[in-house]
Protein backbone atom coordinates (compact mmCIF):
# COMPACT_ATOMS: atom_id res chain seq x y z
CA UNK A 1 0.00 0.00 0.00
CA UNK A 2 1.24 3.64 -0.74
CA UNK A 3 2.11 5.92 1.75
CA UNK A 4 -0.95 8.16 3.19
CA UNK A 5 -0.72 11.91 2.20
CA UNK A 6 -3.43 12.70 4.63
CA UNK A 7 -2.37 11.06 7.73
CA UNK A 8 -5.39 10.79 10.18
CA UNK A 9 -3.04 8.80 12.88
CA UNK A 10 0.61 8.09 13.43
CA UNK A 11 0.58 4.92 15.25
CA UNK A 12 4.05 4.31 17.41
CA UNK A 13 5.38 0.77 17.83
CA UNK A 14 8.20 0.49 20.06
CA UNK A 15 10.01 -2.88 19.28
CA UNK A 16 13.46 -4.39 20.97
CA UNK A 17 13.35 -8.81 20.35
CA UNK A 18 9.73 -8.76 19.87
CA UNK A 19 10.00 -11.91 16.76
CA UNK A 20 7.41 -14.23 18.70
CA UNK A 21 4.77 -11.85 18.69
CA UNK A 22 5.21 -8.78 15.87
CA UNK A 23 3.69 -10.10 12.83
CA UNK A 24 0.65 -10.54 14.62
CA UNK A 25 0.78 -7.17 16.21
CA UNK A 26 1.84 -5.73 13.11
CA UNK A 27 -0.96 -7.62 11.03
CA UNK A 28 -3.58 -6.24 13.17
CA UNK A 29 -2.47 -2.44 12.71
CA UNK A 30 -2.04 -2.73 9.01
CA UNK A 31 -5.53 -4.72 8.81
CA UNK A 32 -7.47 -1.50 10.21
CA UNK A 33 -10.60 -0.44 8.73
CA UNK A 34 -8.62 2.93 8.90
CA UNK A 35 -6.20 3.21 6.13
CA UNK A 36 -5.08 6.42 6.85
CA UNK A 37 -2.03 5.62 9.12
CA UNK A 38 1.67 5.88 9.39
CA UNK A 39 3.07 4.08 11.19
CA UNK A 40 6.63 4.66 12.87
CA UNK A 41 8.31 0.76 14.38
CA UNK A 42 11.19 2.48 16.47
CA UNK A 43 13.77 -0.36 16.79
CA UNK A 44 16.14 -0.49 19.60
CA UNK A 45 18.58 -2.91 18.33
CA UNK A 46 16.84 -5.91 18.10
CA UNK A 47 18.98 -9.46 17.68
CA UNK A 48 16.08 -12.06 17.61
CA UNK A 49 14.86 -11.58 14.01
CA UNK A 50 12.64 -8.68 14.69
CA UNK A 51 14.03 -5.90 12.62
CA UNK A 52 14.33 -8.51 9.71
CA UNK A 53 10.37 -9.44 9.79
CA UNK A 54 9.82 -5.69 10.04
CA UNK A 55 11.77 -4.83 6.92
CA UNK A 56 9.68 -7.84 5.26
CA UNK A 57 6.42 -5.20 6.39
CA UNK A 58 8.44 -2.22 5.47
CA UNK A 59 8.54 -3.60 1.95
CA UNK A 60 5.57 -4.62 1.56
CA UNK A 61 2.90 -1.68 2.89
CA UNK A 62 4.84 1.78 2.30
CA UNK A 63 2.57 3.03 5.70
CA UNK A 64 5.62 1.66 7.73
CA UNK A 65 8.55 3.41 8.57
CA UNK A 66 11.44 1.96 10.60
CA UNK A 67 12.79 4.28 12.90
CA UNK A 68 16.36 2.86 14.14
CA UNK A 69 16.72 4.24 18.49
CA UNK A 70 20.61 3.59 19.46
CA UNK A 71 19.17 3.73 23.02
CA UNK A 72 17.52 0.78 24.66
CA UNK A 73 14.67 3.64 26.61
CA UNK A 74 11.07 3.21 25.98
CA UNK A 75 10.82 7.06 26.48
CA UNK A 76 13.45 8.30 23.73
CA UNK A 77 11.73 5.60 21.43
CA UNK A 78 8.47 7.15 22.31
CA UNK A 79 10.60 10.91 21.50
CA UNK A 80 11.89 9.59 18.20
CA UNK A 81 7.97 8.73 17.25
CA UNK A 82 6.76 11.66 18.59
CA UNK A 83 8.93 14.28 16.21
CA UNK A 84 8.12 12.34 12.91
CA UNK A 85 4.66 12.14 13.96
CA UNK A 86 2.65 13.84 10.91
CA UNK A 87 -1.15 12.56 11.74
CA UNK A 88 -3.68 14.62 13.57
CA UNK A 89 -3.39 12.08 16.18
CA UNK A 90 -1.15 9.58 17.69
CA UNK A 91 -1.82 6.01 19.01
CA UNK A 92 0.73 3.68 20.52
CA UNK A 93 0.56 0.05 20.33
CA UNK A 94 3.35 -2.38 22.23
CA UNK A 95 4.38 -4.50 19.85
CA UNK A 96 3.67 -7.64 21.90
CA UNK A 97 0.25 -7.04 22.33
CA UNK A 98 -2.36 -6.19 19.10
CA UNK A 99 -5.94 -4.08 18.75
CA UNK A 100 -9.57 -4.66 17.27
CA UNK A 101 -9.89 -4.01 13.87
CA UNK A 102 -11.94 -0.68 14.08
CA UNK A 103 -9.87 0.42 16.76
CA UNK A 104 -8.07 3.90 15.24
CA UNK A 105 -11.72 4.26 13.14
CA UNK A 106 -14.05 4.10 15.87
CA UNK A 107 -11.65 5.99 18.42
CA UNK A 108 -10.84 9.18 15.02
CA UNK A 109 -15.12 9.09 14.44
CA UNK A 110 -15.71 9.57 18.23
CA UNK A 111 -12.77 12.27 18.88
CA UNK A 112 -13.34 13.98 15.40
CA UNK A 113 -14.61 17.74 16.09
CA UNK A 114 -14.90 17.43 20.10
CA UNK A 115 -11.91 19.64 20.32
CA UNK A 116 -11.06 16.84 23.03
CA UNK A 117 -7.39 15.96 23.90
CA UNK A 118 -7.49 12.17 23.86
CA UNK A 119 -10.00 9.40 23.76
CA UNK A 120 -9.59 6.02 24.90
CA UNK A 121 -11.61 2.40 24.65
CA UNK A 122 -11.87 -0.16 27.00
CA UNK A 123 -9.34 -2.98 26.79
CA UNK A 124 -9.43 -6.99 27.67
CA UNK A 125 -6.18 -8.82 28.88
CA UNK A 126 -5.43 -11.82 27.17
CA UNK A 127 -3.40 -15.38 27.22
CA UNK A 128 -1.96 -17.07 24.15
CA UNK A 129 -2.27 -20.92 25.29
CA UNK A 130 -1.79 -23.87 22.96
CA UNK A 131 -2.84 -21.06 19.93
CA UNK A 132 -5.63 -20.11 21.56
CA UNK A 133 -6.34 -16.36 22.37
CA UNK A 134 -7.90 -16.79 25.63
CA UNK A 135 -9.73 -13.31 26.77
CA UNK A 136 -10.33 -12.58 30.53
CA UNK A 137 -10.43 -9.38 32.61
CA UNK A 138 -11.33 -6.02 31.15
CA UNK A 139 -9.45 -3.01 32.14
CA UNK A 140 -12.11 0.04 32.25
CA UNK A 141 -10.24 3.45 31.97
CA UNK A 142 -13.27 4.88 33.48
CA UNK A 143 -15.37 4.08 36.27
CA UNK A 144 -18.65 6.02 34.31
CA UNK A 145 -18.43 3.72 31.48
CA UNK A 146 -19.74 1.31 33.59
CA UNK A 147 -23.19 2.94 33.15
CA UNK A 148 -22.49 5.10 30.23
CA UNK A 149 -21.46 4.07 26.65
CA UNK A 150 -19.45 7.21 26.33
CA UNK A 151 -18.17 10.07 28.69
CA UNK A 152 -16.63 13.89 28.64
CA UNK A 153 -14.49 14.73 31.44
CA UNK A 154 -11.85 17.52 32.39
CA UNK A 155 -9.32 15.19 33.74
CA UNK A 156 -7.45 18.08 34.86
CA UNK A 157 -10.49 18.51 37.55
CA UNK A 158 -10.41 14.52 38.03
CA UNK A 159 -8.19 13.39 39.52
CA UNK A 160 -9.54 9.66 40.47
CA UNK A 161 -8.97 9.41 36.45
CA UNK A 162 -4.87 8.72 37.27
CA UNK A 163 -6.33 5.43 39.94
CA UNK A 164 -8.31 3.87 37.14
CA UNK A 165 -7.39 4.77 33.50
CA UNK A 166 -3.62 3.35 33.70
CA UNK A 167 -2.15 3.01 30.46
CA UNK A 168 -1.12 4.77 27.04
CA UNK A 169 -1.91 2.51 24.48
CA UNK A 170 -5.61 2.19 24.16
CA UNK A 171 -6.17 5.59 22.70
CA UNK A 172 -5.56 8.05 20.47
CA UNK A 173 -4.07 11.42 21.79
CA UNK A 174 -3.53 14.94 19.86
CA UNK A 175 0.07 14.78 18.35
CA UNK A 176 0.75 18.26 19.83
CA UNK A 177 -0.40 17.14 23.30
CA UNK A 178 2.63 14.39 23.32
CA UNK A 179 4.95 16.67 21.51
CA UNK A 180 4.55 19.10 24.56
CA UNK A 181 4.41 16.54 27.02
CA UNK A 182 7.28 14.42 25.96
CA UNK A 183 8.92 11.14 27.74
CA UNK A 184 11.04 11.17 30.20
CA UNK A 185 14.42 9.23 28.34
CA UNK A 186 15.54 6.66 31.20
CA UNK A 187 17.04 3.33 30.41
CA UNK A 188 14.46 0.38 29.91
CA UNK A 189 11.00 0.20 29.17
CA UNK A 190 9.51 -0.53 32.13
CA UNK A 191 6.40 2.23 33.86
CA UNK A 192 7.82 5.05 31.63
CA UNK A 193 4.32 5.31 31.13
CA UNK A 194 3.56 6.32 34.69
CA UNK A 195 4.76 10.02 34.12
CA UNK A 196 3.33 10.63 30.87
CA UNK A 197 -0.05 9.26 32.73
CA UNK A 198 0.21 11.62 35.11
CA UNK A 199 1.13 14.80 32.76
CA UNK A 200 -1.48 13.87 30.76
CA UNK A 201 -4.32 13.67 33.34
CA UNK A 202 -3.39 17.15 34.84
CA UNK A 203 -2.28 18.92 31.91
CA UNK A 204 -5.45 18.22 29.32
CA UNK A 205 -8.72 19.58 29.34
CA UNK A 206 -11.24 17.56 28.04
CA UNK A 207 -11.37 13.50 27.26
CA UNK A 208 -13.39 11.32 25.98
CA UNK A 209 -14.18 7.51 27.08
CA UNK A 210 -15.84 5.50 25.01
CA UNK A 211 -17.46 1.71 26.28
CA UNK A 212 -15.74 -0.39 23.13
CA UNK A 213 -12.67 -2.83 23.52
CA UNK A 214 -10.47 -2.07 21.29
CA UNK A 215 -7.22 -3.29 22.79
CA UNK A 216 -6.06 -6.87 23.46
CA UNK A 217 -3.20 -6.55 25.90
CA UNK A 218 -0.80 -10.19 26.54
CA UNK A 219 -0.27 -10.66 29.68
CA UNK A 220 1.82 -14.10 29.77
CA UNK A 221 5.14 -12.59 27.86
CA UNK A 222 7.50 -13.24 30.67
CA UNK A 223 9.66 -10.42 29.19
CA UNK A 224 7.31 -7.85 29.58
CA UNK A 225 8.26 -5.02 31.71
CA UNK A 226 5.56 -6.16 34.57
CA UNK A 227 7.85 -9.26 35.62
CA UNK A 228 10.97 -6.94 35.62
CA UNK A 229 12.67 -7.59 38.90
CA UNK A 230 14.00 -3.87 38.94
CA UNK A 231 11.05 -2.78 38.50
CA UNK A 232 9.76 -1.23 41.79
CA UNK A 233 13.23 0.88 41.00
CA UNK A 234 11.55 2.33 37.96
CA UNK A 235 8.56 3.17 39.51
CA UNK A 236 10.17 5.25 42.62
CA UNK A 237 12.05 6.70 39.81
CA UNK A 238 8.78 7.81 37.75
CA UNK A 239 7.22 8.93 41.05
CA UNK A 240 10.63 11.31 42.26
CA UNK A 241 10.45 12.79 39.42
CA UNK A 242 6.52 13.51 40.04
CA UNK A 243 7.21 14.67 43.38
CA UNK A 244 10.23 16.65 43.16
CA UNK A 245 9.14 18.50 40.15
CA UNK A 246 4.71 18.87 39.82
CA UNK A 247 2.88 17.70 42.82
CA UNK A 248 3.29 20.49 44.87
CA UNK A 249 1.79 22.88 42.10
CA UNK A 250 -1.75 20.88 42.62
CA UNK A 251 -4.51 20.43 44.77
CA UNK A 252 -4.42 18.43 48.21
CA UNK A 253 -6.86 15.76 45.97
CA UNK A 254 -4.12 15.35 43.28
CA UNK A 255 -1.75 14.69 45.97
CA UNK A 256 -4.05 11.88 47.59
CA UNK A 257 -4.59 10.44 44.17
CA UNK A 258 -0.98 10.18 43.43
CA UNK A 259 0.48 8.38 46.41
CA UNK A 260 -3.13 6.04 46.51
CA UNK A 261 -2.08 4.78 42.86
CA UNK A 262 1.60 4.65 44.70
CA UNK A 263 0.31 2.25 47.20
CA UNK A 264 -1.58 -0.25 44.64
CA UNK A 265 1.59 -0.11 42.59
CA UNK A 266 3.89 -1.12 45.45
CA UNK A 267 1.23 -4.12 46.15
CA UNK A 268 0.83 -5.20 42.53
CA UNK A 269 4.73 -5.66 42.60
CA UNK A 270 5.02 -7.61 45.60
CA UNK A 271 2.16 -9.77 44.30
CA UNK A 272 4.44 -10.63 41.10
CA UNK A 273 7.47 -10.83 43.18
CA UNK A 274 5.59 -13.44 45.09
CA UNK A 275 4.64 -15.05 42.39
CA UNK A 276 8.09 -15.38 41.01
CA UNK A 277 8.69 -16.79 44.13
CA UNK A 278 12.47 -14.77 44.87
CA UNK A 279 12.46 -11.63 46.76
CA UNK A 280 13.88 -8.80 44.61
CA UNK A 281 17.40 -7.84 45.87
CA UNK A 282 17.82 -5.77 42.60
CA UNK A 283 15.15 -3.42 43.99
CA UNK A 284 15.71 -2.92 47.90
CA UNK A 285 16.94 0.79 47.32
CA UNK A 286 14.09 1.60 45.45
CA UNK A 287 12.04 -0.18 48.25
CA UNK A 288 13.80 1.99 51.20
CA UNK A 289 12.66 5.22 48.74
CA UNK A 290 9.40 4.32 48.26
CA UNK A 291 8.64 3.83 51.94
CA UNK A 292 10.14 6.70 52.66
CA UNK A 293 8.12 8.94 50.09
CA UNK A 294 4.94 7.11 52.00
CA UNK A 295 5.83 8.04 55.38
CA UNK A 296 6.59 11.32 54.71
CA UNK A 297 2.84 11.34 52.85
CA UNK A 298 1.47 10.24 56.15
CA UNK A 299 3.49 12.46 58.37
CA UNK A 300 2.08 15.44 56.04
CA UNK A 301 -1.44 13.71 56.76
CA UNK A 302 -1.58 13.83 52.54
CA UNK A 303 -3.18 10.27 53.15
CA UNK A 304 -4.14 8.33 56.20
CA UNK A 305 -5.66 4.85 57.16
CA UNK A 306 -9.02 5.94 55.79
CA UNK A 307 -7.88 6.39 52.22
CA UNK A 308 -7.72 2.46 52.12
CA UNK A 309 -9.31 -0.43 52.67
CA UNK A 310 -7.74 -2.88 55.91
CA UNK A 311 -6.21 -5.18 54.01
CA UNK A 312 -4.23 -2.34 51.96
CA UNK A 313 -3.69 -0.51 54.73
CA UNK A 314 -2.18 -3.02 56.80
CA UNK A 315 -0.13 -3.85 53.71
CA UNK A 316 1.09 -0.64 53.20
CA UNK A 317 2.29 -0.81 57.19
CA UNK A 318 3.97 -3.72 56.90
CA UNK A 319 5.70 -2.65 53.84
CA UNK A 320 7.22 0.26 55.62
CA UNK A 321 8.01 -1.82 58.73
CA UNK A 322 10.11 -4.54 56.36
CA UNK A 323 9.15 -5.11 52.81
CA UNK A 324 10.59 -8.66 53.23
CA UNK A 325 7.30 -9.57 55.83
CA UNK A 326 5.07 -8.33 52.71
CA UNK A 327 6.66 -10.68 50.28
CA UNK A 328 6.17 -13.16 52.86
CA UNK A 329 2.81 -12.13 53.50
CA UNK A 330 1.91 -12.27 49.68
CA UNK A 331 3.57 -15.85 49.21
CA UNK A 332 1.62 -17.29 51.77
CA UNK A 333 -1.87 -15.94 50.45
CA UNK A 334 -0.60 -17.14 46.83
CA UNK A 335 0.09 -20.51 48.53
CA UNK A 336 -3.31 -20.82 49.75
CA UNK A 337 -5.04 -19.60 46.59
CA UNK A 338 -2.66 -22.37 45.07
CA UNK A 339 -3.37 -24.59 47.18
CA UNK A 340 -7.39 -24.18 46.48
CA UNK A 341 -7.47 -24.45 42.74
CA UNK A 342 -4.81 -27.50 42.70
CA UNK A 343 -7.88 -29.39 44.96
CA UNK A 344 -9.91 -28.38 41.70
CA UNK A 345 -7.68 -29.69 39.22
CA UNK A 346 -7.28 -33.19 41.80
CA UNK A 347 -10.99 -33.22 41.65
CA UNK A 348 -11.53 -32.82 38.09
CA UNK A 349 -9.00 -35.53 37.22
CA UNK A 350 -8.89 -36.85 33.72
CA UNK A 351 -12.74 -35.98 33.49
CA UNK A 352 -14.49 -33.99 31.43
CA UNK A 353 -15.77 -30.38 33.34
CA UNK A 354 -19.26 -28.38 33.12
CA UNK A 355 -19.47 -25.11 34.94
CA UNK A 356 -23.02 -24.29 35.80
CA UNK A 357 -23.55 -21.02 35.93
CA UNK A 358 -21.61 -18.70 33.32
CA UNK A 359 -21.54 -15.50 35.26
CA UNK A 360 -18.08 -13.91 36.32
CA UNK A 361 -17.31 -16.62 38.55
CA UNK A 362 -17.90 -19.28 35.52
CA UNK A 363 -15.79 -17.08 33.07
CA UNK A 364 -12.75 -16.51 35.64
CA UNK A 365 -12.44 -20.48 36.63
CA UNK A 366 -12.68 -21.83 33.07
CA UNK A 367 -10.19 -19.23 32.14
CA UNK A 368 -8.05 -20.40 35.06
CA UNK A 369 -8.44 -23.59 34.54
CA UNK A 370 -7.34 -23.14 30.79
CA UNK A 371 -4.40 -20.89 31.20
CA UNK A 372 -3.13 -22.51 34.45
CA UNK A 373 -3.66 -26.32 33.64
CA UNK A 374 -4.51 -26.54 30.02
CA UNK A 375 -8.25 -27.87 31.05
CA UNK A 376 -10.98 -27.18 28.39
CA UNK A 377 -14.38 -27.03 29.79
CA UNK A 378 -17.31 -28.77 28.18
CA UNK A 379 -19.90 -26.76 28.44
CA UNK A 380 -21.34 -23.82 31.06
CA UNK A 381 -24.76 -24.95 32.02
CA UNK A 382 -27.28 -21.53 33.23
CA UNK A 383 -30.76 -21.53 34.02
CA UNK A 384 -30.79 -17.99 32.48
CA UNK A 385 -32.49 -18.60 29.20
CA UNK A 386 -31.32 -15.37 27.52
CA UNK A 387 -27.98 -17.00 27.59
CA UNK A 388 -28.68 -20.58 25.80
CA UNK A 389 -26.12 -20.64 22.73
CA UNK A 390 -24.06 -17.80 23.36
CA UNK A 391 -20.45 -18.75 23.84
CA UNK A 392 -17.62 -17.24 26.53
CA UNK A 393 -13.95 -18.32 24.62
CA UNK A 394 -15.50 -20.03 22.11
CA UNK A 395 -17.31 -22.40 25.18
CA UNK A 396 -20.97 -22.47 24.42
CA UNK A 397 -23.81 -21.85 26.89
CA UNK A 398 -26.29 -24.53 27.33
CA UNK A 399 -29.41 -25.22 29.28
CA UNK A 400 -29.19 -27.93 32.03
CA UNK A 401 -29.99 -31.39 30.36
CA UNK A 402 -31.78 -33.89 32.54
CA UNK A 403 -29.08 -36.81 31.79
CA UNK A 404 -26.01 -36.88 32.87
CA UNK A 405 -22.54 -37.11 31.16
CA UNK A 406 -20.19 -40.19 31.15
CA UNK A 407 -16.85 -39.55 32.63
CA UNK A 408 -18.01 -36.00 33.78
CA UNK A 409 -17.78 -33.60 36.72
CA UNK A 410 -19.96 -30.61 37.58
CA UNK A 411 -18.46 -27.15 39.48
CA UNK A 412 -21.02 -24.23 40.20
CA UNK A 413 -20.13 -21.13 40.10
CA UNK A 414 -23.32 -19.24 40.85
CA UNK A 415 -22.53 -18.60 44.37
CA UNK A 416 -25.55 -16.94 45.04
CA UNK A 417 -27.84 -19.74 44.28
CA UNK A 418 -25.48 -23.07 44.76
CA UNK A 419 -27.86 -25.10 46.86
CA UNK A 420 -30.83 -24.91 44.78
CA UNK A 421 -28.25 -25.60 41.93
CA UNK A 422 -26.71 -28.41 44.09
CA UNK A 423 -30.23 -29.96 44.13
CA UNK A 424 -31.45 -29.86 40.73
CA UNK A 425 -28.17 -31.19 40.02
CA UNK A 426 -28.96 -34.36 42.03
CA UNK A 427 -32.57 -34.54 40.55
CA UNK A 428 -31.01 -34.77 37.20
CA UNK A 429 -29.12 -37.67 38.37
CA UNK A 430 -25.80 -36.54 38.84
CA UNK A 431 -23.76 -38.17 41.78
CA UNK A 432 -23.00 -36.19 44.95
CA UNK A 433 -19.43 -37.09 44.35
CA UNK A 434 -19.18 -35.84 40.85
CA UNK A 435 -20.30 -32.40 42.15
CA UNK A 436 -18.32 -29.64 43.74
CA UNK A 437 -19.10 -26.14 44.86
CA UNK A 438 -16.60 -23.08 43.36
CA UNK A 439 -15.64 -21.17 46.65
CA UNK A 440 -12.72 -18.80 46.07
CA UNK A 441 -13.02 -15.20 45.04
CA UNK A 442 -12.37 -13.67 41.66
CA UNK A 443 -8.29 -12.91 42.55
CA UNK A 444 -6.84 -11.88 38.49
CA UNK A 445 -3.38 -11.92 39.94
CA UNK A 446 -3.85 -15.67 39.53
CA UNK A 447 -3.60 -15.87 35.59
CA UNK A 448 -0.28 -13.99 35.80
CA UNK A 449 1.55 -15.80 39.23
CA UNK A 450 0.68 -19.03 38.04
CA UNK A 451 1.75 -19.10 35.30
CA UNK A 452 5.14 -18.24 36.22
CA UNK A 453 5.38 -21.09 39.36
């Protein structure tokens, strides 16, 4: 395809020894119902046969341009984009992930005339198992969307928009908003997005939210800057710079906000670490900074023990106590989690497995199951008639047949009615022992610390 002379979005793709997921990334940028793109694939010295399948692209579709970065830093990559950037807007996608086919359409129709700085979707996390693109938890940018199909907002007036809307790459921003904002250039690629987040948020005007997925972001790339032992060192770097040089320009909310989303970063971490199962030497100093940003926080009563829930607040104290008793702490509820779905898989056996009930509880165990243990389910059974023949990961919903299934087992997952479940169950002539109840509550770090054990 010829190059675009009226270039309705730049689209950035930051690649370093991407080769086992960019064609499929790439494929679903150039597939867009959107033709008018450029799109910049910033290299940062690649040895894994990535740069080679991008100059197959390159040669093919004239859209793509690969920019060579002789720095391994997500932010000058970004920078490098940013200059060339010719469309109205710019979108970023990481090249290990890939986006709905209408994404950069729908997002360009929706922003088109608003005068608004940025607009964003909704996206869905994903796991590649066996070839199969297994979907599970949605990330909502915005809590309104959850009762709204689209939404205005100043984000500069709010600031719960930095807890919830937490990355870059499911929208489409004006190309002079990034040019002014610009990246901070530090080495890696891991939460350079937390500062550009944060200038965003408190620097534009008006946004728009719009209730579509149009992202599909990978979450089992053990590469991927969220496994990065050094990276609680990145985010105390992200969050000096925050402090030192902005916060104390805004409002006491903005200063709440910012060391709130500080606190669920510091947990998130330690729930990976624990997963990982080593405690991460490589960031203690960034540990001892980040506790002592937080105490300072509390001493200035910026935040206090009702900004959080108990458990998060007893986190947070133990972290500043001794971040090793956290990482302990957060092993030994992974253990137990563990410990609960292996008495799942022991039950299922070599058996075949229906989930009655398909609600959120139904979609998160057959997901686990899948991801974690490579267990297809049969079928999810629901009295709910509106749902007969629709399907969750290609797993169709049924209604409850009165027979029962050779070499089967039966979970529920509809907590809220599991005895009257439990009974039909029986009356259908299913045996007691070939029926278990689903107990433990939806926990999505699961998908990710499992799958590195």
């Amino acid at each position: 395809m010829e190059k675009i002379n009226n270039v309705k979005v730049t689209v950035l793709m930051p690649c370093l020894n991407v080769g086992k997921y960019i064609g499929k990334c790439l494929d679903s940028v150039l597939n867009q119902t959107m033709k008018e793109l450029e799109i910049f694939c910033i290299d940062a010295g690649s040895t894994d046969g990535t740069l080679e399948i991008l100059e197959e692209y390159a040669a093919k579709d004239e859209r793509i341009t690969i920019i060579h970065s002789d720095v391994k830093s997500y932010g000058y990559q970004m920078n490098l984009g940013v200059a060339k950037a010719q469309g109205e807007y710019i979108g970023i996608v990481e090249t290990d992930d890939f986006v709905e086919t209408d994404m950069f359409e729908s997002l360009y129709q929706n922003i088109k005339g608003t005068q608004a700085d940025y607009i964003k979707g909704t996206a869905m996390e994903f796991y590649e198992v066996n070839g199969m693109f297994v979907r599970t938890c949605p990330h909502i940018p915005c809590a309104a969307l959850k009762e709204n199909e689209i939404v205005e907002i100043n984000p500069s007036k709010e600031p719960h928009i930095f807890i919830t809307d937490n990355f870059l790459w499911n929208g489409i921003y004006k190309t002079q908003l990034l040019k002014q904002i610009q990246f901070r250039e530090t080495p890696g690629a891991a939460y350079q997005d937390i500062g550009v987040l944060f200038k965003i948020a408190t620097t534009a005007k008006k946004a728009i939210y719009i209730n579509k997925n149009v992202y599909l972001y990978r979450q089992n790339n053990m590469t991927a800057s969220s496994y990065n032992k050094k990276s609680l060192m990145f985010v105390d770097g992200e969050y000096t710079n925050i402090i030192d040089n902005y916060l104390d320009d805004l409002g006491d909310l903005w200063k709440k906000i910012c060391y709130k989303k500080l606190t669920w970063l510091i947990i998130d971490r330690f729930e990976i670490m624990a997963g990982s199962g080593v405690y991460w030497e490589e960031s203690i100093n960034a540990m001892k900074g980040i506790a002592d940003k937080m105490r300072l926080a509390l001493n200035k009563q910026i935040i206090g023990k009702g900004d959080y829930t108990n458990d998060y607040w007893e986190k947070l104290q133990l972290f500043m106590r001794n971040p090793y008793e956290l990482f302990i702490l957060e092993s030994n509820l992974l253990q137990q989690e563990i410990k609960y779905i292996q008495s799942i898989y022991d039950f299922i056996g070599n058996q075949e497995v229906i989930l009655f009930g398909s609600g959120n509880w139904g979609k998160y165990l057959a997901s686990l199951l899948l991801i974690c243990f490579g267990i297809k389910i049969k079928a999810f059974w629901d009295n709910d008639e509106s749902k007969w023949n629709q399907s969750i990961n290609d797993i169709k919903i049924e209604k409850p047949k009165k027979l029962t299934v050779e070499n089967c087992v039966y979970i529920i997952t509809n907590k809220q009615h599991a005895d009257s479940i439990h009974h039909q169950l029986i009356n259908m002539g299913v045996n007691k022992k070939d029926i278990m109840e689903y107990h433990m509550d939806i926990d999505t770090r699961l998908y990710r610390c499992i799958s590195i054990v």
